[in-house]
C-alpha atoms as a PDB file:
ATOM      1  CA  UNK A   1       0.814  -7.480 -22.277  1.00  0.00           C
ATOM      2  CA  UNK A   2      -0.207  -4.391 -24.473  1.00  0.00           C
ATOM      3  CA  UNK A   3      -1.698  -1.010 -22.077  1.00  0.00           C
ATOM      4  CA  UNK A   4      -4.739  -1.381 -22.736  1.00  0.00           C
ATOM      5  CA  UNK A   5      -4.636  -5.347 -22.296  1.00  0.00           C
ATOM      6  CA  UNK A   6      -3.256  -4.603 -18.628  1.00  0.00           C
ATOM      7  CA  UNK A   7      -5.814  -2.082 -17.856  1.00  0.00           C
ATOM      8  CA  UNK A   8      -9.091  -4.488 -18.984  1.00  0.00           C
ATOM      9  CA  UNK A   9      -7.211  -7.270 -17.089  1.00  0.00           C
ATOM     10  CA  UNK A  10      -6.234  -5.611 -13.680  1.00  0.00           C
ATOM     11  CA  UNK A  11      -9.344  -5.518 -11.004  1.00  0.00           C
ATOM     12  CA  UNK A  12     -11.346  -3.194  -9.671  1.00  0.00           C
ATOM     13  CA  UNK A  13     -11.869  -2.601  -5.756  1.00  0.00           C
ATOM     14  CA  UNK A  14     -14.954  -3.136  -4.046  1.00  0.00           C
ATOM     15  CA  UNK A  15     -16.014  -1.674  -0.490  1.00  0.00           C
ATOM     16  CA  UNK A  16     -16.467   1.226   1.009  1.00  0.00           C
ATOM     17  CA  UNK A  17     -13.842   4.122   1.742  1.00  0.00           C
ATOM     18  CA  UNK A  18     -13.327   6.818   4.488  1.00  0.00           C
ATOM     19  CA  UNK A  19     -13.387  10.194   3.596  1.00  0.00           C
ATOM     20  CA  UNK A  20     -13.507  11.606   7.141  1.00  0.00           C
ATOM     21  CA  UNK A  21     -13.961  10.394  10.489  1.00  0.00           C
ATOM     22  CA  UNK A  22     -17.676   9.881   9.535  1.00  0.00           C
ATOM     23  CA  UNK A  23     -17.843   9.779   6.378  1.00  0.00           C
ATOM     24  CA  UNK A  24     -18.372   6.973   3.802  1.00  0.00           C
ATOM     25  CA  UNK A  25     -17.806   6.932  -0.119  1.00  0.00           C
ATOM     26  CA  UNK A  26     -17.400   4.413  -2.353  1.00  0.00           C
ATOM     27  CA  UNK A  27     -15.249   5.132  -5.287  1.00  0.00           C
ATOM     28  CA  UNK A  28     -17.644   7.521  -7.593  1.00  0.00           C
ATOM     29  CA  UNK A  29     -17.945   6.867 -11.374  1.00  0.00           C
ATOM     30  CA  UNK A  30     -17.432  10.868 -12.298  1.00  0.00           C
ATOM     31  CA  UNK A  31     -14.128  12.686 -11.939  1.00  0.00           C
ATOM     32  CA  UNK A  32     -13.666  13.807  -8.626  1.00  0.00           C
ATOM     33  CA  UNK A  33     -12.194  16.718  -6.577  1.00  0.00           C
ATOM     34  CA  UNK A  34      -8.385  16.020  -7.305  1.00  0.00           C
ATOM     35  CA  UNK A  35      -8.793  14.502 -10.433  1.00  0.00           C
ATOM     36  CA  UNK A  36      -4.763  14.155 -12.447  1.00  0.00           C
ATOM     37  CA  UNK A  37      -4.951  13.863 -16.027  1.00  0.00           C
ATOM     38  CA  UNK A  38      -4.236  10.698 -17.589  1.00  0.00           C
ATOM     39  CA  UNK A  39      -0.719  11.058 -19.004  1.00  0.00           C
ATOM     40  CA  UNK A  40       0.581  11.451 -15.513  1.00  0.00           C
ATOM     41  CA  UNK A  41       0.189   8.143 -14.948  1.00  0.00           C
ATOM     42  CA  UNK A  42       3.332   6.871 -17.950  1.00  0.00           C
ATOM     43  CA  UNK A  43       1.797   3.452 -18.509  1.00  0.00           C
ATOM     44  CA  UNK A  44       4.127   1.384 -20.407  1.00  0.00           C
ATOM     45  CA  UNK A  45       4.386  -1.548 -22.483  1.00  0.00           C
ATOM     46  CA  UNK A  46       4.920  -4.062 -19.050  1.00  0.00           C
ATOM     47  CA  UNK A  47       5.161  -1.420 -16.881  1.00  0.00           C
ATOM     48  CA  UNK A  48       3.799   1.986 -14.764  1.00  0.00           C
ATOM     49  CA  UNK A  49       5.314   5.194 -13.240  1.00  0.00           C
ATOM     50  CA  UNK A  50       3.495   7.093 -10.864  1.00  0.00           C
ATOM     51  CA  UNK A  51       5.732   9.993  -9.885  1.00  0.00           C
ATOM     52  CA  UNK A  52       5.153  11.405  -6.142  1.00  0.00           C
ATOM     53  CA  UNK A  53       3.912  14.633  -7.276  1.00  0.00           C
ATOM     54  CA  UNK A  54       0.909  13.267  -9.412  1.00  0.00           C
ATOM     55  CA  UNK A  55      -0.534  11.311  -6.794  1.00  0.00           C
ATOM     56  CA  UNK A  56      -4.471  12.641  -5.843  1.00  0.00           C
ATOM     57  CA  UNK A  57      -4.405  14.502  -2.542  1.00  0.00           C
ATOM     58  CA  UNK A  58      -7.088  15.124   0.611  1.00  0.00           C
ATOM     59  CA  UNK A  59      -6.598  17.433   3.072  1.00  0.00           C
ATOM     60  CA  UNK A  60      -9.325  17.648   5.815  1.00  0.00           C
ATOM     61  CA  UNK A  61      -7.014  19.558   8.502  1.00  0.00           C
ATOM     62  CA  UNK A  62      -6.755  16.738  10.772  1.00  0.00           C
ATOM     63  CA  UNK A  63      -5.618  14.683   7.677  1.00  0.00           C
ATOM     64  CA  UNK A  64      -3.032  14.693   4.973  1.00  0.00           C
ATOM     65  CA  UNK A  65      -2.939  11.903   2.275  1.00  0.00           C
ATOM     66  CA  UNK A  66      -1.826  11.456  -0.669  1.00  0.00           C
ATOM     67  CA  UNK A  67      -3.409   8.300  -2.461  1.00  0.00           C
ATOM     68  CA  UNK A  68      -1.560   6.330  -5.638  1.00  0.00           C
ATOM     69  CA  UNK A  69      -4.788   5.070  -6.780  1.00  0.00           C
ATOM     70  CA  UNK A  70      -8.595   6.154  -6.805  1.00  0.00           C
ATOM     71  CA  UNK A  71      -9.611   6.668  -3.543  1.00  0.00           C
ATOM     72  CA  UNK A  72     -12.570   8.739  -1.817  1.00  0.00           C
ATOM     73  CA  UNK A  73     -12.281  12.408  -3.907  1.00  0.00           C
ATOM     74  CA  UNK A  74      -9.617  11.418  -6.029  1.00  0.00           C
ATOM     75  CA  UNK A  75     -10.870   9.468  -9.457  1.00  0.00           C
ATOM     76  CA  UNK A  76      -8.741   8.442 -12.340  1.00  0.00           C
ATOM     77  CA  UNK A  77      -9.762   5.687 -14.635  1.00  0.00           C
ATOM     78  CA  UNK A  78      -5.817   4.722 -15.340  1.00  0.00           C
ATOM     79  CA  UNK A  79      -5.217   4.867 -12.051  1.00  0.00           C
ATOM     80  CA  UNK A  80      -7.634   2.508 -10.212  1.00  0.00           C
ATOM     81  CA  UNK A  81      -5.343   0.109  -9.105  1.00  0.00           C
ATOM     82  CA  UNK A  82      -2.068  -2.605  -9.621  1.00  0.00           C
ATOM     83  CA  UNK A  83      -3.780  -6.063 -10.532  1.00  0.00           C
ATOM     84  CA  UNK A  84      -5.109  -6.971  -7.198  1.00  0.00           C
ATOM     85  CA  UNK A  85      -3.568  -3.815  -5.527  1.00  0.00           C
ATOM     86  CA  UNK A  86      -5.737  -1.444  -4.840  1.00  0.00           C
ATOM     87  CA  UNK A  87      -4.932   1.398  -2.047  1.00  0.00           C
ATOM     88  CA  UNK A  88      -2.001   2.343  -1.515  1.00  0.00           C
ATOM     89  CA  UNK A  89      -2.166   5.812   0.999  1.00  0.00           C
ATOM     90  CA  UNK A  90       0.426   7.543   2.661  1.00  0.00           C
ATOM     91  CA  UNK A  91      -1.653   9.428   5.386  1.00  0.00           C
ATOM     92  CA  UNK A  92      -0.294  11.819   8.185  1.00  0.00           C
ATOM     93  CA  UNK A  93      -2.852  12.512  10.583  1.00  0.00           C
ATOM     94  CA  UNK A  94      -3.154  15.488  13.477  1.00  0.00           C
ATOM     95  CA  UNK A  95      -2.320  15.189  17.033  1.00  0.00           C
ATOM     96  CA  UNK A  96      -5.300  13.356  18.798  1.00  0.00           C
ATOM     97  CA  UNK A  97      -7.216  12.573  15.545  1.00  0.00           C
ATOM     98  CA  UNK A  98      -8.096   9.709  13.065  1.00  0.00           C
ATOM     99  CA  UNK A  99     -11.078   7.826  11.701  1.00  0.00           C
ATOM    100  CA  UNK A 100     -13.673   7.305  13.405  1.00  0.00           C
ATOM    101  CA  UNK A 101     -15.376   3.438  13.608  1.00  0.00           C
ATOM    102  CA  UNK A 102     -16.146   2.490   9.906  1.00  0.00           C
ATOM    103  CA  UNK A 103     -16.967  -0.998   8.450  1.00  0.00           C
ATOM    104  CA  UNK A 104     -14.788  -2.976   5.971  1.00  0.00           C
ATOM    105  CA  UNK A 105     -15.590  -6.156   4.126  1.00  0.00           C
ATOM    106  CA  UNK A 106     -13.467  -8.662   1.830  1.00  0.00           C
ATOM    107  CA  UNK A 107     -10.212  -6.307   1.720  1.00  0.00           C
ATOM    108  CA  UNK A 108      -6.864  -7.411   3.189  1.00  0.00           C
ATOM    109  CA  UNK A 109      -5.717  -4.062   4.778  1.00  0.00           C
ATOM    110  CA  UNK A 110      -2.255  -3.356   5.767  1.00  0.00           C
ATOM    111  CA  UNK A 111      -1.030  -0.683   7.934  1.00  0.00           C
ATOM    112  CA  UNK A 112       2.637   0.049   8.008  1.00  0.00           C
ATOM    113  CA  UNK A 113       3.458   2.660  10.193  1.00  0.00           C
ATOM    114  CA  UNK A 114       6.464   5.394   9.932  1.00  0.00           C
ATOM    115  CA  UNK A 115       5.936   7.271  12.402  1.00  0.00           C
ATOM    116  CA  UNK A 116       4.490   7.753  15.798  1.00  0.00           C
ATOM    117  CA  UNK A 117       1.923   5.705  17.209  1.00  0.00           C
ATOM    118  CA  UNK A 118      -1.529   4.744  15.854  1.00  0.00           C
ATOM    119  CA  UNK A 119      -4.508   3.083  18.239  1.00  0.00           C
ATOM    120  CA  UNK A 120      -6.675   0.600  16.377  1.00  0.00           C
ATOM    121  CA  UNK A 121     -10.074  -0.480  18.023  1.00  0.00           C
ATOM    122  CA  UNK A 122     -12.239  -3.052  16.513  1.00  0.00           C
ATOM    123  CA  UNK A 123     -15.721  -4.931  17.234  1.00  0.00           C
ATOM    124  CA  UNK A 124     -14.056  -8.581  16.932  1.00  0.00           C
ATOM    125  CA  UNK A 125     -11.870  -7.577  20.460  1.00  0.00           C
ATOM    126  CA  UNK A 126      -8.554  -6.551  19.475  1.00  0.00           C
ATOM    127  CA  UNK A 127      -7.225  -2.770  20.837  1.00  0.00           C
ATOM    128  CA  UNK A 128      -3.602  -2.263  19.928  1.00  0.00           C
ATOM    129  CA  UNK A 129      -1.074   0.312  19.042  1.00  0.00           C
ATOM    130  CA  UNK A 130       0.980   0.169  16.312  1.00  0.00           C
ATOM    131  CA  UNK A 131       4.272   2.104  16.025  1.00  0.00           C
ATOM    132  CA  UNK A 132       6.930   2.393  13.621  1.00  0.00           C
ATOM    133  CA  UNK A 133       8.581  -0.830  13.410  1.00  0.00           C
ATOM    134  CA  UNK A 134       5.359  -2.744  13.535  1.00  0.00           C
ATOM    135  CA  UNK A 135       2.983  -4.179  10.846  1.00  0.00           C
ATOM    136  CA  UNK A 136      -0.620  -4.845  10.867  1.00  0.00           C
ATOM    137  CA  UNK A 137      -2.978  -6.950   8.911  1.00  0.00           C
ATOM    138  CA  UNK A 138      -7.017  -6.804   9.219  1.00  0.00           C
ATOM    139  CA  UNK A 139      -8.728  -9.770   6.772  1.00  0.00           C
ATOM    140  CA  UNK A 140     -12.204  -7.913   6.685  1.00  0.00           C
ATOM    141  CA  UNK A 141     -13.657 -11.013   5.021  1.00  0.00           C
ATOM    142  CA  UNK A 142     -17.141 -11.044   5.763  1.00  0.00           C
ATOM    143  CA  UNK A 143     -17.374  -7.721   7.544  1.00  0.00           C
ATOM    144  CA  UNK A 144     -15.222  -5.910  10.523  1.00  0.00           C
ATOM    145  CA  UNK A 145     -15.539  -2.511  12.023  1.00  0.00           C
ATOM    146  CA  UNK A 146     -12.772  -0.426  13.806  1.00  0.00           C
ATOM    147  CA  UNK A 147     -11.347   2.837  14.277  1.00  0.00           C
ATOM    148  CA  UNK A 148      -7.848   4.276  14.035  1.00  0.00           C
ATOM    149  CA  UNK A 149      -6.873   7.366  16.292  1.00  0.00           C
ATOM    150  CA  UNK A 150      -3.165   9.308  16.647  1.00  0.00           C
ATOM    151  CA  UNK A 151      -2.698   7.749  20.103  1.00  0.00           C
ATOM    152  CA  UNK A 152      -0.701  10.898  20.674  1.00  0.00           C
ATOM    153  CA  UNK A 153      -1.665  14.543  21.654  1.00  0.00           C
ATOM    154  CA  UNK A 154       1.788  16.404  20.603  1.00  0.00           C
ATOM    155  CA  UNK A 155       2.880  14.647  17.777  1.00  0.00           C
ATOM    156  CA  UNK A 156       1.480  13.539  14.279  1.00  0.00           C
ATOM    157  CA  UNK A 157       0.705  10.054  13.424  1.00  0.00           C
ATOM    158  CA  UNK A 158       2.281   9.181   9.940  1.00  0.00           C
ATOM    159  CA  UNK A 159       1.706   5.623   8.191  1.00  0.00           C
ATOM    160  CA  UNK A 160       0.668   3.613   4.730  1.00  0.00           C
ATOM    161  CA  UNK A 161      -2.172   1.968   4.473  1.00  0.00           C
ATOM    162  CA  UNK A 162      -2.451  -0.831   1.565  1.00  0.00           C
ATOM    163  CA  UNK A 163      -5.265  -2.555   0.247  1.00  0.00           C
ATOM    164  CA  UNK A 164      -5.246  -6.047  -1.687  1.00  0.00           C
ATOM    165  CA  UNK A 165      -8.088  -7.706  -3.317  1.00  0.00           C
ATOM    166  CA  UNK A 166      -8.489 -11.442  -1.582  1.00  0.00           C
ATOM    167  CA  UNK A 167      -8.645 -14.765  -3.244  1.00  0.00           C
ATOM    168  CA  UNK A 168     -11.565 -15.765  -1.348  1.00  0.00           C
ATOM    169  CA  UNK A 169     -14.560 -14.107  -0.420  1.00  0.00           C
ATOM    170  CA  UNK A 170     -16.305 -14.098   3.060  1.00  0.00           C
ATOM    171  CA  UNK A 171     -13.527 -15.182   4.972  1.00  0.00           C
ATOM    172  CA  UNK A 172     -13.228 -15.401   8.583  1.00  0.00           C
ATOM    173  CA  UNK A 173     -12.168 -11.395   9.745  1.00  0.00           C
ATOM    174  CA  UNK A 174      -8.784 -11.368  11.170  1.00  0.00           C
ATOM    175  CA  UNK A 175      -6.545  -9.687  12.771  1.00  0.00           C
ATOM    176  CA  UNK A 176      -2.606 -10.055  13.021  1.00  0.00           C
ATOM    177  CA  UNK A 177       0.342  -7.085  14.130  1.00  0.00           C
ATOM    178  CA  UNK A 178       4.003  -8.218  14.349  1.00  0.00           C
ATOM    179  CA  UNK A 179       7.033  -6.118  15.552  1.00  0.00           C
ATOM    180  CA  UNK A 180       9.699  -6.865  13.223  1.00  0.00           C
ATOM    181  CA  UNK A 181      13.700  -6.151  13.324  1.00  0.00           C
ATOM    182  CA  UNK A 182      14.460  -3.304  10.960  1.00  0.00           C
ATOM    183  CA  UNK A 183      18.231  -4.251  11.059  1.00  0.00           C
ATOM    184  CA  UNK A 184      16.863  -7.340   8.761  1.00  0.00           C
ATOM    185  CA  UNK A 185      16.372  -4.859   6.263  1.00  0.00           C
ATOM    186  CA  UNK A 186      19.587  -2.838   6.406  1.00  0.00           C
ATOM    187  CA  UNK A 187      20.962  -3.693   2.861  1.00  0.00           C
ATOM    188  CA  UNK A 188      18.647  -6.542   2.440  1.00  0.00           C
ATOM    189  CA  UNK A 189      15.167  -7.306   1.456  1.00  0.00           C
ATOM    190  CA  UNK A 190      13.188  -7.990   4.344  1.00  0.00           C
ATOM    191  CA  UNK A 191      10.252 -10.145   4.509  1.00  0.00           C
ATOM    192  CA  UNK A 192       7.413  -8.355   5.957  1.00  0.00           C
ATOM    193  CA  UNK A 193       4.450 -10.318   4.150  1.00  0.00           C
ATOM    194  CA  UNK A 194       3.251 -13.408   2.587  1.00  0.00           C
ATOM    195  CA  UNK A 195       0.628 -15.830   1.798  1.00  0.00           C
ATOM    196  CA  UNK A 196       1.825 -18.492   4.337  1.00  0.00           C
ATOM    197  CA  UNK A 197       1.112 -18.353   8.044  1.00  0.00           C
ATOM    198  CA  UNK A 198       4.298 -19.963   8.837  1.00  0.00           C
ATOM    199  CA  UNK A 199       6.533 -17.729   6.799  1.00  0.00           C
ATOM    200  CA  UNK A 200       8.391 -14.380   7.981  1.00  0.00           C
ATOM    201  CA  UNK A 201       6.231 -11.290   8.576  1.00  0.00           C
ATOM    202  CA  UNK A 202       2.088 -11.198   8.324  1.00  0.00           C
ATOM    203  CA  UNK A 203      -0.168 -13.231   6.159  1.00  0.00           C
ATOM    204  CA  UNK A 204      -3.212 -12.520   4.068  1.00  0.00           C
ATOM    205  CA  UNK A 205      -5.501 -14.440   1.861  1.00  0.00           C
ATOM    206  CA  UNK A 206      -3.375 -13.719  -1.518  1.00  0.00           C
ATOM    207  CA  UNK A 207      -0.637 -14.774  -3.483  1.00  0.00           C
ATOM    208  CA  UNK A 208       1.351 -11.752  -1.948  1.00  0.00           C
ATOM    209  CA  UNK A 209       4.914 -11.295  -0.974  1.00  0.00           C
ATOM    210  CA  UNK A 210       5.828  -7.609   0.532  1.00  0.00           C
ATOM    211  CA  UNK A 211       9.383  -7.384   1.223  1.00  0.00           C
ATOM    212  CA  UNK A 212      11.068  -3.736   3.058  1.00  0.00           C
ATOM    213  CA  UNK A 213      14.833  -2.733   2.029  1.00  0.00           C
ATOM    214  CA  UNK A 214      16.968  -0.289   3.463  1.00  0.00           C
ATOM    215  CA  UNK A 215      19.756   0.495   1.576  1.00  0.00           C
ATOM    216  CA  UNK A 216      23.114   2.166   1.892  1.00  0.00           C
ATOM    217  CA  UNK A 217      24.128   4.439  -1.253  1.00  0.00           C
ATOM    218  CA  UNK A 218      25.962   1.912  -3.949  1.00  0.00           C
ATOM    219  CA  UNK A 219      24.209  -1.517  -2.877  1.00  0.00           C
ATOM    220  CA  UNK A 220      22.794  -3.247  -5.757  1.00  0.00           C
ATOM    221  CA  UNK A 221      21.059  -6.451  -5.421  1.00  0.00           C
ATOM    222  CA  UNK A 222      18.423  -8.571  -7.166  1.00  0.00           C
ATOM    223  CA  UNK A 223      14.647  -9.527  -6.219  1.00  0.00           C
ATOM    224  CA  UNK A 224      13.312 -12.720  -8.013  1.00  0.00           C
ATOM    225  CA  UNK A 225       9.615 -13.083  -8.232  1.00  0.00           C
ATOM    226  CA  UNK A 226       7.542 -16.108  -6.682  1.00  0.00           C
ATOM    227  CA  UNK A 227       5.502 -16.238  -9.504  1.00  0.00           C
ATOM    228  CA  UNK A 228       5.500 -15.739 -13.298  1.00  0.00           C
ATOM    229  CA  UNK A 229       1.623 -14.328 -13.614  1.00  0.00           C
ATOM    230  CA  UNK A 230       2.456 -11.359 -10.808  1.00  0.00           C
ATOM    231  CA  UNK A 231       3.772  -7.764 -10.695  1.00  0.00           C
ATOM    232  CA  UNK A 232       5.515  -6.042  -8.494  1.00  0.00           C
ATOM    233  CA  UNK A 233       4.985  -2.411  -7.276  1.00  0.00           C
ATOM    234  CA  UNK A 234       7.853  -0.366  -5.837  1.00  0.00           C
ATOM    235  CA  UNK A 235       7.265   2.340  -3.473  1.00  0.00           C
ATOM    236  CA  UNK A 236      10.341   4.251  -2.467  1.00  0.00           C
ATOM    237  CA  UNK A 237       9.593   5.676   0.792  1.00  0.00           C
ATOM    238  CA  UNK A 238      12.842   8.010   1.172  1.00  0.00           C
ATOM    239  CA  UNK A 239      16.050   8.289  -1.167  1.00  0.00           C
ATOM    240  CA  UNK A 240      16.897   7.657  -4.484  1.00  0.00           C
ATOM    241  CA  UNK A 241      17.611   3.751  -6.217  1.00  0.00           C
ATOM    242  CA  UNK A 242      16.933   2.562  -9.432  1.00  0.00           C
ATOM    243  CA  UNK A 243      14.950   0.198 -10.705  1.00  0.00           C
ATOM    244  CA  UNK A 244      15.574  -2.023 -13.997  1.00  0.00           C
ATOM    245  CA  UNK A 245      16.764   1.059 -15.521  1.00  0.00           C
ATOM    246  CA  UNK A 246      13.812   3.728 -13.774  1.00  0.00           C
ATOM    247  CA  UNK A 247      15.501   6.322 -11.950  1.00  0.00           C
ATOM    248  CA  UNK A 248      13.458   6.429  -8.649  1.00  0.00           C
ATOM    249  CA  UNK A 249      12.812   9.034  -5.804  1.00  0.00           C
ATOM    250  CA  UNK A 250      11.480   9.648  -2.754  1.00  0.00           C
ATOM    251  CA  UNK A 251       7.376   8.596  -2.947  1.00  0.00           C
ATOM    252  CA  UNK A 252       7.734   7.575  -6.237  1.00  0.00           C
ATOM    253  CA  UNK A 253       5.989   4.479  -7.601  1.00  0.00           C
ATOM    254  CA  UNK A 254       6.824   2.144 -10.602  1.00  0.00           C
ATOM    255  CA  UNK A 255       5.178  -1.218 -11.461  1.00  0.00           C
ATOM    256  CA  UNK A 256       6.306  -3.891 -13.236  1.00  0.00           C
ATOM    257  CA  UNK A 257       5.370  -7.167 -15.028  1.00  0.00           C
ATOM    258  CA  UNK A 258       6.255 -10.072 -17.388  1.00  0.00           C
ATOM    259  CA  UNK A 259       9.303  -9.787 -15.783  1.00  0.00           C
ATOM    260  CA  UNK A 260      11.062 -12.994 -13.559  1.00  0.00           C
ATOM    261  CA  UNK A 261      13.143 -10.276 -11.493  1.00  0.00           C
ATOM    262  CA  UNK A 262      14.337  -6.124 -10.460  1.00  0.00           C
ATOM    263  CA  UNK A 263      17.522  -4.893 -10.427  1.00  0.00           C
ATOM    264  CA  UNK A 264      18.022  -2.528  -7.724  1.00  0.00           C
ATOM    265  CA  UNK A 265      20.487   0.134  -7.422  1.00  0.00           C
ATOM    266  CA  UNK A 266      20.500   2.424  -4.533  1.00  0.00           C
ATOM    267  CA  UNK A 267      21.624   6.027  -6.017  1.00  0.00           C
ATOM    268  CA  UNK A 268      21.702   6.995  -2.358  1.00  0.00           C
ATOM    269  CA  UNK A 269      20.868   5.462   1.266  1.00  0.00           C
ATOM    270  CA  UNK A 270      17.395   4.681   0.466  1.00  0.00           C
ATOM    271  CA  UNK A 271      14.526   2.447   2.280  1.00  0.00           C
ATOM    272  CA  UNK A 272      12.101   1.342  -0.403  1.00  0.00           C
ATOM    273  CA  UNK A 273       8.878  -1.326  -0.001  1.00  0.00           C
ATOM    274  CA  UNK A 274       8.234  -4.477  -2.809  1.00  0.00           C
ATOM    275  CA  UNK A 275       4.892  -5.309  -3.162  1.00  0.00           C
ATOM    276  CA  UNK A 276       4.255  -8.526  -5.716  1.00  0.00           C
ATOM    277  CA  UNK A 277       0.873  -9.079  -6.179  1.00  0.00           C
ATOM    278  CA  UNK A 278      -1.320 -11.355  -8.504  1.00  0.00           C
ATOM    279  CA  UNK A 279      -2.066  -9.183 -11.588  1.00  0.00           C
ATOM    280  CA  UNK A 280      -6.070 -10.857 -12.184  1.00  0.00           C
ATOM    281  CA  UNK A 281      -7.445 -12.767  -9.989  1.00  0.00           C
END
């Protein structure tokens, strides 16, 4: 698929996005406030590199994040999303604070924390905490609101938070959180997310598989897709591995597609997420 092929292909997000504890935005159709020019973004022939250093940025004090795709403040038109990927935020957030109630509506949002401990509150009657080690899933569907606080009054709250386009509209909202067993990662792909109920890991209302791998230095191993028509993004969340030939680092992202697999090489002891998505709806 030629770049500019991909780019007319891969979907834009919907719905509204929080800015601060109060704030809403959607995504705005000028440049905005951390605006990264265009060539950052290395979009290739079937795939895309998004070093860690040209993601956009927000800092509000209380928060830190650093966004891979348009989001809030941060606008670029090559950088709007990965087929039916759409946030992908790595947010650190003060002792005590976090985002106050908002609303959502058809988005499957993932939360995947890494460290500390984060207190969700919604209106449909679920009040949990989520710590590193767990995953959480919220199907919006036809509208949900909740909050999401640093639980904690010493320590910061650090976690990604991943958005994915559904395959149906106006679903039922749900919510899901799993603990899983990160030795089922150590030098092996672990399961954390599909589009069966019954399978390993969460479920959401796409033709998804997320998988997390935690790798010592030298392991190489192979991921096969599920299906021919999707992608995969890479996020590499500490370390260095390599990727079909893409020399990777800590933050970094690199999609891929019209491929059938990746070949991973771990350059050091590196933990690393998979995320194969549909790349049009």
């Amino acid at each position: 698929m030629k770049r500019k092929d991909f780019i007319r292909k891969t979907i834009l997000g919907t719905g509204g996005v929080i800015a601060g504890a109060s704030a809403q935005a959607s995504t705005p159709e000028i440049v905005g406030l951390n605006h990264i020019n265009n060539s950052n973004s290395h979009i290739m022939e079937n795939s895309v590199l998004h070093r860690a250093s040209t993601r956009g940025v927000a800092d509000l004090g209380w928060l830190h994040s650093n966004h891979t795709f348009s989001f809030s403040h941060y606008y670029n038109p090559d950088r709007m999303n990965f087929g039916v990927l759409r946030v992908l935020n790595d947010d650190t957030v003060a002792p005590g604070m976090g985002f106050g109630k908002h609303p959502h509506s058809n988005m499957e949002i993932i939360s995947i924390p890494l460290e500390g401990d984060l207190e969700h509150k919604d209106n449909i009657g679920n009040t949990t905490v989520i710590k590193k080690g767990d995953i959480q899933v919220m199907s919006a569907g036809t509208g949900v609101e909740h909050s999401e606080y640093n639980k904690n009054k010493d320590s910061e709250v650090k976690f990604l938070q991943i958005w994915v386009i559904p395959n149906k509209q106006n679903a039922k909202p749900r919510y899901d959180q799993i603990t899983l067993n990160e030795e089922d990662r150590k030098n092996n792909l672990q399961q954390i997310l599909s589009p069966n109920s019954d399978d390993d890991g969460v479920w959401i209302n796409q033709d998804a598989w997320f998988h997390l791998g935690k790798f010592d230095k030298n392991l190489s191993a192979e991921y096969k897709l599920r299906r021919k028509t999707n992608g995969v993004y890479a996020f590499i969340l500490n370390g260095d591995v390599t990727i079909n030939g893409q020399e990777l680092h800590s933050r970094d992202g690199f999609g891929l597609w019209e491929i059938d697999s990746l070949d991973i090489v771990a350059n050091s002891d590196t933990e690393f997420l998979l995320m194969e998505v549909p790349m049009q709806s």
